[in-house]
N, C-alpha and C. Protein backbone atom coordinates (compact mmCIF):
# COMPACT_ATOMS: atom_id res chain seq x y z
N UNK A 1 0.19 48.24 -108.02
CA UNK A 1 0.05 46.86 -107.57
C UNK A 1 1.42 46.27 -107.22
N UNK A 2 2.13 46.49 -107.80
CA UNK A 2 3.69 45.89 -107.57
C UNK A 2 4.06 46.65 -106.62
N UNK A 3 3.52 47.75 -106.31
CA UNK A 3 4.34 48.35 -104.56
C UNK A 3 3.60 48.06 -103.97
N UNK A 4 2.39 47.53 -104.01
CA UNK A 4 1.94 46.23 -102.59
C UNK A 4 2.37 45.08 -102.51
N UNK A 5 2.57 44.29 -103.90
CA UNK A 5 3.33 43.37 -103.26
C UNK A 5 4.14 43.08 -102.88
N UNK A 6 5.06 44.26 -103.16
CA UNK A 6 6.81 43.96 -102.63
C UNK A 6 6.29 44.19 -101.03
N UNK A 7 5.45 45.24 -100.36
CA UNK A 7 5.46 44.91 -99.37
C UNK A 7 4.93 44.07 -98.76
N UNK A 8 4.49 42.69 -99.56
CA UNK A 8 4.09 41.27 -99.07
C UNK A 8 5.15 40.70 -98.12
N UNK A 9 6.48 41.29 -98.38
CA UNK A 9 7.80 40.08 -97.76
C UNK A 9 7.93 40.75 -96.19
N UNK A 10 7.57 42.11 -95.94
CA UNK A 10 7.71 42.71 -94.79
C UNK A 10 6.23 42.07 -93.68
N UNK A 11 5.09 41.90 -94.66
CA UNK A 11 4.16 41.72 -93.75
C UNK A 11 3.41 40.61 -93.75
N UNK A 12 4.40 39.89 -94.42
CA UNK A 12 3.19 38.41 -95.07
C UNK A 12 3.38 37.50 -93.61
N UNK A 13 2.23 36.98 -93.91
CA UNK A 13 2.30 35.96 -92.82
C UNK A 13 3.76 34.63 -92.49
N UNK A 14 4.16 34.48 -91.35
CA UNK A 14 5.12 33.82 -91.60
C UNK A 14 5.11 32.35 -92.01
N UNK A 15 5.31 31.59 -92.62
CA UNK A 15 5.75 30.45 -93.56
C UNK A 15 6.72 29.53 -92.97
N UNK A 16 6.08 28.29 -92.41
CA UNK A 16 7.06 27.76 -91.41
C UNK A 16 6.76 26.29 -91.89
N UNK A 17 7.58 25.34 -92.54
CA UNK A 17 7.10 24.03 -92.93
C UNK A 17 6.30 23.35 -93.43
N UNK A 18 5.40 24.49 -94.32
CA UNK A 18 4.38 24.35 -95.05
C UNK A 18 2.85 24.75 -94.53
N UNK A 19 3.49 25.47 -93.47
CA UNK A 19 2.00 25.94 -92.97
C UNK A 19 2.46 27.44 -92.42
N UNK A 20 1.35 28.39 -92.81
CA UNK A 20 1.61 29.41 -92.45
C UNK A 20 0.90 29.98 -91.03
N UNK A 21 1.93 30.88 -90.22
CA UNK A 21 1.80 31.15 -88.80
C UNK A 21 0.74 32.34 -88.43
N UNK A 22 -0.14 32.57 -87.96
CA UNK A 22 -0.52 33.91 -87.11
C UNK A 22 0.52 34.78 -86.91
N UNK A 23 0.93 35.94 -87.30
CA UNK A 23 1.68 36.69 -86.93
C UNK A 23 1.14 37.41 -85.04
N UNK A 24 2.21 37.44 -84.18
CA UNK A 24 2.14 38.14 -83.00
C UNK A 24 1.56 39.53 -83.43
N UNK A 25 0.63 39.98 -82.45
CA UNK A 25 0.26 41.40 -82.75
C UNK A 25 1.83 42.55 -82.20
N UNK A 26 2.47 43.61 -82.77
CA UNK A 26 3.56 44.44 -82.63
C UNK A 26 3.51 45.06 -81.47
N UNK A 27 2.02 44.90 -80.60
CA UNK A 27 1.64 46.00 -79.54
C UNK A 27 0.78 44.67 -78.58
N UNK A 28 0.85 45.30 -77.45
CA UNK A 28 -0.07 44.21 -76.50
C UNK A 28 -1.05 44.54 -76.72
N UNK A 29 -2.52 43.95 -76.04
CA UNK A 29 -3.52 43.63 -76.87
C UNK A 29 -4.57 44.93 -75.70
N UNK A 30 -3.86 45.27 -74.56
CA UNK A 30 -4.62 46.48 -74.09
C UNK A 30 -3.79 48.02 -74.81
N UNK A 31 -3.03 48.02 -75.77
CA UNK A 31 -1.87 49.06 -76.06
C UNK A 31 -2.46 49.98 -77.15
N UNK A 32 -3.65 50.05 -77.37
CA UNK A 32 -4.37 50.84 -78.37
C UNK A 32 -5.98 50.95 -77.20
N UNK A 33 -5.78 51.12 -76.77
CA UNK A 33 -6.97 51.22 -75.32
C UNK A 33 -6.40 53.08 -75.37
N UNK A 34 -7.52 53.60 -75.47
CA UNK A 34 -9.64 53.06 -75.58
C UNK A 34 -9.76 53.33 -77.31
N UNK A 35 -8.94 53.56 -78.06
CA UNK A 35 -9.65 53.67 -79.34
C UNK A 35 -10.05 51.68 -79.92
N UNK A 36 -9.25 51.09 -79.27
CA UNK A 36 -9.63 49.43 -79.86
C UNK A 36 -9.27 48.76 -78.26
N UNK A 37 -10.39 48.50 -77.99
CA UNK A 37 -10.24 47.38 -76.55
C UNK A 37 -9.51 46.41 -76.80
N UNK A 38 -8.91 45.69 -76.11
CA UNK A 38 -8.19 44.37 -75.76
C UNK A 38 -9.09 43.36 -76.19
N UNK A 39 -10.49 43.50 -76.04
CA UNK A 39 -11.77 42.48 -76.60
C UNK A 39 -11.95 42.69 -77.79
N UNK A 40 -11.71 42.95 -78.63
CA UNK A 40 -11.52 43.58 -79.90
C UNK A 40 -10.82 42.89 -80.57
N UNK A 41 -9.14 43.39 -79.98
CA UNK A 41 -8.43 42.80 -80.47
C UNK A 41 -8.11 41.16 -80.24
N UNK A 42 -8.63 40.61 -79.13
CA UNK A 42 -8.32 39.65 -78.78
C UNK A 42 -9.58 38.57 -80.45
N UNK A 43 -10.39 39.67 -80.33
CA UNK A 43 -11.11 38.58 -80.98
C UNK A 43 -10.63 39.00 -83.37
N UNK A 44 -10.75 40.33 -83.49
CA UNK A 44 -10.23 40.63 -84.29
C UNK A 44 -8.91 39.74 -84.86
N UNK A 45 -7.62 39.63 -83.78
CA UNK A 45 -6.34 39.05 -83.74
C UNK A 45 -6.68 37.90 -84.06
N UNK A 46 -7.49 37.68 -82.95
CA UNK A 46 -6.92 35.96 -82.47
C UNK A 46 -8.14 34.99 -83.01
N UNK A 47 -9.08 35.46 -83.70
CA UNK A 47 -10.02 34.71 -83.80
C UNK A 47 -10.63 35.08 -85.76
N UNK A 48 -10.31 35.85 -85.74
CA UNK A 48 -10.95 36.37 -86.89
C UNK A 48 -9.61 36.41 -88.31
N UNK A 49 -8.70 36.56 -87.58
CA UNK A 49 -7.19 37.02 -88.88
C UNK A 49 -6.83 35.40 -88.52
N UNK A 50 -6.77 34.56 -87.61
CA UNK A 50 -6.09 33.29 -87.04
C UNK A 50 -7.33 32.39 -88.20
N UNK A 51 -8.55 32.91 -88.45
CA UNK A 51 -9.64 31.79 -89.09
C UNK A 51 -8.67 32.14 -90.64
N UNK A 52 -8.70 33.42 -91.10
CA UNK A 52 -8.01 33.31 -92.24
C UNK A 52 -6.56 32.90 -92.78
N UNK A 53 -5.97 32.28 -91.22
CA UNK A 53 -4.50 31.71 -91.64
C UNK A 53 -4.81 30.15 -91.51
N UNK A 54 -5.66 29.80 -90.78
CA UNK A 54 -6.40 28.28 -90.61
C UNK A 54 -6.89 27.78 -91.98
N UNK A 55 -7.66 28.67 -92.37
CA UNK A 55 -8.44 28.07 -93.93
C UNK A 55 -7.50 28.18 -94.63
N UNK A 56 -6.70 29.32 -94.74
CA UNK A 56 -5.30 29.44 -96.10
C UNK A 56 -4.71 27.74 -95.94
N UNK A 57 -4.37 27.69 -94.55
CA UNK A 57 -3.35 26.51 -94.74
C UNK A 57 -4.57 25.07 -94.57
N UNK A 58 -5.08 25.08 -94.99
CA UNK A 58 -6.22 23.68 -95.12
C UNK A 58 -6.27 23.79 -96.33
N UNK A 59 -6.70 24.99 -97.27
CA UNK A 59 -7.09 25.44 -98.78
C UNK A 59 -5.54 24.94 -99.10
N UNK A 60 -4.24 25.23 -99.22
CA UNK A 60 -2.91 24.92 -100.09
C UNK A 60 -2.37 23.62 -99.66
N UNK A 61 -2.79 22.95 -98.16
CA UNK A 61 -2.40 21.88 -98.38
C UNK A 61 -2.61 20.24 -99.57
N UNK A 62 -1.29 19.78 -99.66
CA UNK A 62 -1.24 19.33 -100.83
C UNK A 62 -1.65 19.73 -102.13
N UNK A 63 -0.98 20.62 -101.96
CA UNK A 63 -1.48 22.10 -103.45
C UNK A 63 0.03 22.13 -104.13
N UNK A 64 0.25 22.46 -105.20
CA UNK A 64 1.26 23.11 -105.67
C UNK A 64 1.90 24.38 -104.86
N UNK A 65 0.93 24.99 -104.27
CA UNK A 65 0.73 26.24 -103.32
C UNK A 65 1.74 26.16 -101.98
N UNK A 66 1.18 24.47 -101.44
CA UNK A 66 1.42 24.23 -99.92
C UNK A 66 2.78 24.98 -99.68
N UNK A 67 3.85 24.99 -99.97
CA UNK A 67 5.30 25.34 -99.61
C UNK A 67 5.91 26.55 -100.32
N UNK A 68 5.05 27.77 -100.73
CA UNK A 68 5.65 28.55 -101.52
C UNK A 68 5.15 29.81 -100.85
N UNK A 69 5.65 30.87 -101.18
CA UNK A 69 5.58 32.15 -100.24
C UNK A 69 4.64 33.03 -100.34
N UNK A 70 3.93 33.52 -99.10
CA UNK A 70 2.56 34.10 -99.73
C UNK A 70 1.78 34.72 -100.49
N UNK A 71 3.24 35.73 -100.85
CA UNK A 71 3.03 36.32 -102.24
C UNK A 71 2.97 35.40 -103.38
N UNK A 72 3.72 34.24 -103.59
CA UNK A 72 3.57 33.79 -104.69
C UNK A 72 1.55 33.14 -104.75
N UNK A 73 1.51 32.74 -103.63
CA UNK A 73 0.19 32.18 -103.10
C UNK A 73 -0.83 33.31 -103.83
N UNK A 74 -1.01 34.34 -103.08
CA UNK A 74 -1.70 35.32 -103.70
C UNK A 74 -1.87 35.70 -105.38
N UNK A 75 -0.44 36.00 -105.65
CA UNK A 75 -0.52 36.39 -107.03
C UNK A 75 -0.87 34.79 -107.97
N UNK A 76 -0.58 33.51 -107.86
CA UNK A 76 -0.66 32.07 -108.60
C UNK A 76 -2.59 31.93 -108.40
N UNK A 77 -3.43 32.56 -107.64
CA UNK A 77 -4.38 32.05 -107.10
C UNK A 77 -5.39 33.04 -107.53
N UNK A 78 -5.17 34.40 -107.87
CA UNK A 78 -5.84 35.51 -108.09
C UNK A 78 -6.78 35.22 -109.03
N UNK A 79 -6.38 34.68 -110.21
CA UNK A 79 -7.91 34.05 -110.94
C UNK A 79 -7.97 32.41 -111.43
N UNK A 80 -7.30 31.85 -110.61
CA UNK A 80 -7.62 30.41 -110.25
C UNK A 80 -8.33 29.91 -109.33
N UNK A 81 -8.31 30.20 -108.33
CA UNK A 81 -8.96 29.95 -107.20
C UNK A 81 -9.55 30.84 -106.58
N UNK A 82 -10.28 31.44 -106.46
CA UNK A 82 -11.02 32.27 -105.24
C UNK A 82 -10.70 32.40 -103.78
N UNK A 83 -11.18 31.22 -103.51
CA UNK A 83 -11.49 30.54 -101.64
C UNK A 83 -9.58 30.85 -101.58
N UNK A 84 -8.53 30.20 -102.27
CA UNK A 84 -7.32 30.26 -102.05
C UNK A 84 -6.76 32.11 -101.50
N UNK A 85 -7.07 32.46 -103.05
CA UNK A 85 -6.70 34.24 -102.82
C UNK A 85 -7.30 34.84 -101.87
N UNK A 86 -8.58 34.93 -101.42
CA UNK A 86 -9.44 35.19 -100.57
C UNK A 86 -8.45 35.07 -99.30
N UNK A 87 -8.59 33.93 -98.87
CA UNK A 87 -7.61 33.67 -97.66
C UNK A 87 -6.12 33.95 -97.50
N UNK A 88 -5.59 33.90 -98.56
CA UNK A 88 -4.23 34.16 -98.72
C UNK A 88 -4.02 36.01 -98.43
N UNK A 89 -5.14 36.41 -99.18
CA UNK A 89 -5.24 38.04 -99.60
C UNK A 89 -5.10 38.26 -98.02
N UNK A 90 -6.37 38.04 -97.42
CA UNK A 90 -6.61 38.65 -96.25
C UNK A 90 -5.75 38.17 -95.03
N UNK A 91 -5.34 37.19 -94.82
CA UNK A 91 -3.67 36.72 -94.23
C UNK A 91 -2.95 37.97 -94.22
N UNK A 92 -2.83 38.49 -95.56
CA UNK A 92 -1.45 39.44 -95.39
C UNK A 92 -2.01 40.93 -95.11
N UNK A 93 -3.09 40.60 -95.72
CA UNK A 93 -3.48 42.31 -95.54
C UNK A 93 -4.27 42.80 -93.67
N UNK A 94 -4.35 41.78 -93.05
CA UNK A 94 -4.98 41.80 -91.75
C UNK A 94 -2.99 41.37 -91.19
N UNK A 95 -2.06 41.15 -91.47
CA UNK A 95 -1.05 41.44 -90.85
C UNK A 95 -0.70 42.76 -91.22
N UNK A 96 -0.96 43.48 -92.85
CA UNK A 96 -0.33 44.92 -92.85
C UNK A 96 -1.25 45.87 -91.88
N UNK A 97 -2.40 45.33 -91.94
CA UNK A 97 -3.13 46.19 -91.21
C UNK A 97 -2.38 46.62 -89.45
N UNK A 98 -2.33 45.40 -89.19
CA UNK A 98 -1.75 45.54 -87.42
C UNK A 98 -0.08 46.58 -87.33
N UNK A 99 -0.03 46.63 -88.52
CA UNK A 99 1.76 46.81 -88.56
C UNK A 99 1.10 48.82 -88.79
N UNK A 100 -0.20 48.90 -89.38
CA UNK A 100 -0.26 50.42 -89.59
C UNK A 100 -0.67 51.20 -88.08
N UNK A 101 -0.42 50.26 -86.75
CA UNK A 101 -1.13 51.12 -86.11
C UNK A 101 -0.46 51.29 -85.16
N UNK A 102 -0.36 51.88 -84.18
CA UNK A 102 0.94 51.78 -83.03
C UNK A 102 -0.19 52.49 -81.62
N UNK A 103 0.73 52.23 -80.54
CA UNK A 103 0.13 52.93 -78.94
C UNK A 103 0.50 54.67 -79.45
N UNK A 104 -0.61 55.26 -78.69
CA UNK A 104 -0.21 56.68 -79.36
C UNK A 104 0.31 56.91 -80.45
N UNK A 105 -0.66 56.61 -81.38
CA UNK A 105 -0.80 56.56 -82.69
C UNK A 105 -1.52 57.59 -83.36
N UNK A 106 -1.87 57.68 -84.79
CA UNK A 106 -2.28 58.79 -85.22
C UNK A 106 -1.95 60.49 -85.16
N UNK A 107 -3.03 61.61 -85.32
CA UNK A 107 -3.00 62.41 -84.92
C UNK A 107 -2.67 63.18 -86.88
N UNK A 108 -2.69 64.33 -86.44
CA UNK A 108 -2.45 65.28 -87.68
C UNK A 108 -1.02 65.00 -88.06
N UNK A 109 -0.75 64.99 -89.21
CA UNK A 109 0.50 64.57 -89.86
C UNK A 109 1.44 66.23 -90.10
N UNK A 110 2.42 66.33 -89.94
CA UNK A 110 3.14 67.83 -90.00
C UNK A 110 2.47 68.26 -91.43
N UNK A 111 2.93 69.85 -91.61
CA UNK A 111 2.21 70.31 -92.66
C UNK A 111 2.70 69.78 -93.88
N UNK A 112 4.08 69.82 -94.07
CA UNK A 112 4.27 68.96 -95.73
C UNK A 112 4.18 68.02 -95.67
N UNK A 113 3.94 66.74 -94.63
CA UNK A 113 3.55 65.46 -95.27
C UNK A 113 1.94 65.56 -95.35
N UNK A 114 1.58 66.11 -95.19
CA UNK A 114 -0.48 66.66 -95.10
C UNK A 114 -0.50 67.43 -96.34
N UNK A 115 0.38 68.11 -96.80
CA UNK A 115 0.18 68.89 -98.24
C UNK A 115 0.84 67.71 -99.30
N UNK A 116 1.65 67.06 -99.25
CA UNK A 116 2.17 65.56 -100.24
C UNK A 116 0.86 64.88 -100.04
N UNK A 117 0.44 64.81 -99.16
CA UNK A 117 -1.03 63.54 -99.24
C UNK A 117 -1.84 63.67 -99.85
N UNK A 118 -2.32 65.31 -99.58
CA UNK A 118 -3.22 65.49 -100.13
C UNK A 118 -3.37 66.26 -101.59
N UNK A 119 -2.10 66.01 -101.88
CA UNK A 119 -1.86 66.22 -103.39
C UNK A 119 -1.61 65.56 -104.38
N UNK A 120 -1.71 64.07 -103.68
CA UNK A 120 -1.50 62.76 -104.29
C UNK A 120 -3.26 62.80 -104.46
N UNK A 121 -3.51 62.65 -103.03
CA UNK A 121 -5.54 62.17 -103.40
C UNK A 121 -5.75 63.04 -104.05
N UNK A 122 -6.09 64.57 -104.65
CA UNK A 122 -5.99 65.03 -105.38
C UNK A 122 -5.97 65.18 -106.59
N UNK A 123 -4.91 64.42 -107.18
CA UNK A 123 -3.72 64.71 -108.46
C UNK A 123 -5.14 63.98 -109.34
């Protein structure tokens, strides 16, 4: 759990005056075409991860919450609030998500990082 949240500061949503931003997608929105259409993403991106940075920042305003960093948001909210973590959670984790995928992406991983993987799922 603590090596996800440290990577909260790389992928958390950005935090700008008490309201937190939509992160830009890393790739244009036809740049994973044909495994994820541009309609996809347009609505995935821009409509669906943008509703969970909309409610986050309606849910912490005038909160103790409103001005503090998403990680703290997440971890202060985890069994206080629901609707808060909920939104906060998925904020960051629908930005790590966009950050795991790239244009010509995927594919079989070389043989020792495919034998480390699968000796972790494994273990």
């Amino acid at each position: 759990m603590q090596q996800i949240i440290s990577l909260l500061s790389i992928f958390a949503v950005a935090a700008h005056a008490a309201t937190y931003d939509l992160p830009p997608l890393p790739f244009g929105l036809s740049a994973l075409k044909p495994m994820i259409s541009k309609n996809t993403l347009q609505i995935h991106h821009g409509k669906h991860h943008a509703k969970y940075v909309d409610t986050l920042n309606s849910l912490v305003a005038g909160t103790h919450l409103e001005n503090q960093p998403l990680e703290t948001i997440i971890k202060e909210s985890y069994k206080s609030n629901k609707s808060i973590f909920n939104n906060a959670a998925q904020a960051w984790n629908h930005s790590f998500y966009w950050q795991c995928m790239k244009p010509k992406g995927g594919g079989t991983p070389d043989e020792s990082s495919h034998k480390q993987l699968c000796d972790k799922i494994n273990a």
